[in-house]
Protein backbone atom coordinates (compact mmCIF):
# COMPACT_ATOMS: atom_id res chain seq x y z
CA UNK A 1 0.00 0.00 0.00
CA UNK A 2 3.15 1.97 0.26
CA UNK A 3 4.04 2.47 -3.02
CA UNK A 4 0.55 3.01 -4.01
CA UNK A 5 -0.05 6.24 -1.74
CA UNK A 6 3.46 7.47 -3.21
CA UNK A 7 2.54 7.06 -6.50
CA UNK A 8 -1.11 8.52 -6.31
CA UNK A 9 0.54 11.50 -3.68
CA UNK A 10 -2.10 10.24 -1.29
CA UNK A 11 -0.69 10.33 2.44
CA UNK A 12 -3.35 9.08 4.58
CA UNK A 13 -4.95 5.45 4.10
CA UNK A 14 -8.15 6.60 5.29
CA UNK A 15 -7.97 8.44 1.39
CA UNK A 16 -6.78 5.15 -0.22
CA UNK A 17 -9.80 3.38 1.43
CA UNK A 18 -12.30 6.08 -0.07
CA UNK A 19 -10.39 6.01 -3.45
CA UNK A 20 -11.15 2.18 -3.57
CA UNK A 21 -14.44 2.88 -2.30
CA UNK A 22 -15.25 5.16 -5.76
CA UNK A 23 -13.64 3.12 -7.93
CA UNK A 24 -15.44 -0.20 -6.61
CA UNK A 25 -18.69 2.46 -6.74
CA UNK A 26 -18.10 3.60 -9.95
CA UNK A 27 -17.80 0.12 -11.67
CA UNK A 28 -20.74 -1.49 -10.58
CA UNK A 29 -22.59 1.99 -11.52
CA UNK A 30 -21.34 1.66 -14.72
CA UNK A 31 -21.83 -2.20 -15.36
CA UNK A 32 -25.60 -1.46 -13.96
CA UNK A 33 -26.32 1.50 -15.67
CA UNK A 34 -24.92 0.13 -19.31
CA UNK A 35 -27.75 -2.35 -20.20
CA UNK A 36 -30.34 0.00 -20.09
CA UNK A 37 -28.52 2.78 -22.25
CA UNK A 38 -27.38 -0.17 -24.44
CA UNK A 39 -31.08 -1.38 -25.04
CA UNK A 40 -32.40 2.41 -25.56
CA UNK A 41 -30.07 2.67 -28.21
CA UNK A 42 -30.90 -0.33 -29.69
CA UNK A 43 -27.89 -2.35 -29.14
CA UNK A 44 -29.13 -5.74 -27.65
CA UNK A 45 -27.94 -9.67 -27.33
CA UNK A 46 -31.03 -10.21 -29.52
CA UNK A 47 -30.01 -8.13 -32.01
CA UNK A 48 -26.58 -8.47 -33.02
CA UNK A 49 -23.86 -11.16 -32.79
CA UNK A 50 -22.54 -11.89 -28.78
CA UNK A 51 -19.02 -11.45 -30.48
CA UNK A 52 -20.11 -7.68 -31.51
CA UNK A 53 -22.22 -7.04 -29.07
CA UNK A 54 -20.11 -7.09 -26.07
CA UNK A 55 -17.33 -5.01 -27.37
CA UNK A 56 -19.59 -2.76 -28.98
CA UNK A 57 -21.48 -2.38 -25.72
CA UNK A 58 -17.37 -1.94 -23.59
CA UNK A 59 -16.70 0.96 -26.00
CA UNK A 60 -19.81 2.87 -24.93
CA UNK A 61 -19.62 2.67 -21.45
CA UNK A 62 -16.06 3.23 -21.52
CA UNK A 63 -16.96 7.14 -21.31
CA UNK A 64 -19.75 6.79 -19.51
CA UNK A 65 -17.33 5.23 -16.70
CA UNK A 66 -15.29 8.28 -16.81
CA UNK A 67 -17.95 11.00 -16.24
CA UNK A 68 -18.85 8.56 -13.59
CA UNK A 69 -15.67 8.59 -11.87
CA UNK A 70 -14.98 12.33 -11.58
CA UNK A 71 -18.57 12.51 -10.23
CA UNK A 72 -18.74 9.98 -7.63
CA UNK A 73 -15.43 11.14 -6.49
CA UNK A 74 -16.42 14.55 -6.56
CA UNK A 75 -19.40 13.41 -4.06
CA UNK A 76 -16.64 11.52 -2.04
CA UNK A 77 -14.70 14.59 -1.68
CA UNK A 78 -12.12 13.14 -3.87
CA UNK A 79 -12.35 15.51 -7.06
CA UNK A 80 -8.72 17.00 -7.20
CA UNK A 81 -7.67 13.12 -7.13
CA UNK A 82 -9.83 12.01 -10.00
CA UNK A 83 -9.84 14.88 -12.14
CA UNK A 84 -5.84 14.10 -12.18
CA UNK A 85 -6.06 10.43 -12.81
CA UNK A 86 -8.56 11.38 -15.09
CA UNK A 87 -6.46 13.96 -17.22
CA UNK A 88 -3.41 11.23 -16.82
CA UNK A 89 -6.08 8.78 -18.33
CA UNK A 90 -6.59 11.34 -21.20
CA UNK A 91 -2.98 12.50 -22.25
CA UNK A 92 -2.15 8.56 -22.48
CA UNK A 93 -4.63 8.13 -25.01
CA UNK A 94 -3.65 11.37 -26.86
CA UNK A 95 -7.26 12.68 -25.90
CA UNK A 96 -5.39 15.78 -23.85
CA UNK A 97 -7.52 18.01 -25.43
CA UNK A 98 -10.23 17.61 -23.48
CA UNK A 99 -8.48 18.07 -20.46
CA UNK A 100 -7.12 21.28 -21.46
CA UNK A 101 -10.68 22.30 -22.75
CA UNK A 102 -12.05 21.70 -19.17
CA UNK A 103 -9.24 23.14 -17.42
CA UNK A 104 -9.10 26.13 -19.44
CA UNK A 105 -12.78 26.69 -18.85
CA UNK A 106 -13.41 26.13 -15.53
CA UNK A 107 -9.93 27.54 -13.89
């Protein structure tokens, strides 16, 4: 747990027990919320191959997850830690641009 809190520059585990709190949160948010937002769309087992529709059905919530995260984290009192793993998240997959829209905006 260490080298967790030094790489996340959390000091306290109290913090590391919230942050696995949101994340555990966040994930069965997402995994609940997708089926319904998958079926609305029209993207269901019935119609479309198992093979397709899973991934298909990954890829959507994918964002979904992230909006979740920075707002259950924000509720947690956790937003200056998830708003950084989030941007970190972004510039790795050479989406930074977003980042910098919302931190130009809102700063």
């Amino acid at each position: 747990m260490k080298k967790l809190k030094q790489r996340w520059n959390i000091t306290s585990n109290w913090q590391l027990l919230i942050i696995f709190i949101v994340f555990a949160i966040t994930g069965s948010t997402a995994a609940y919320i997708s089926k319904p937002i998958t079926n609305a769309i029209g993207i269901t087992k019935e119609s479309m191959s198992l093979w397709l529709y899973w991934p298909v059905r990954l890829l959507l919530i994918f964002p979904l997850y992230q909006v979740l995260l920075v707002l259950i984290g924000t509720f947690f009192g956790q937003f200056k830690f998830f708003w950084e793993f989030e941007k970190k998240m972004l510039y790795k997959m050479k989406l930074g641009f977003i980042a910098n829209f919302f931190d130009n905006k809102f700063q």
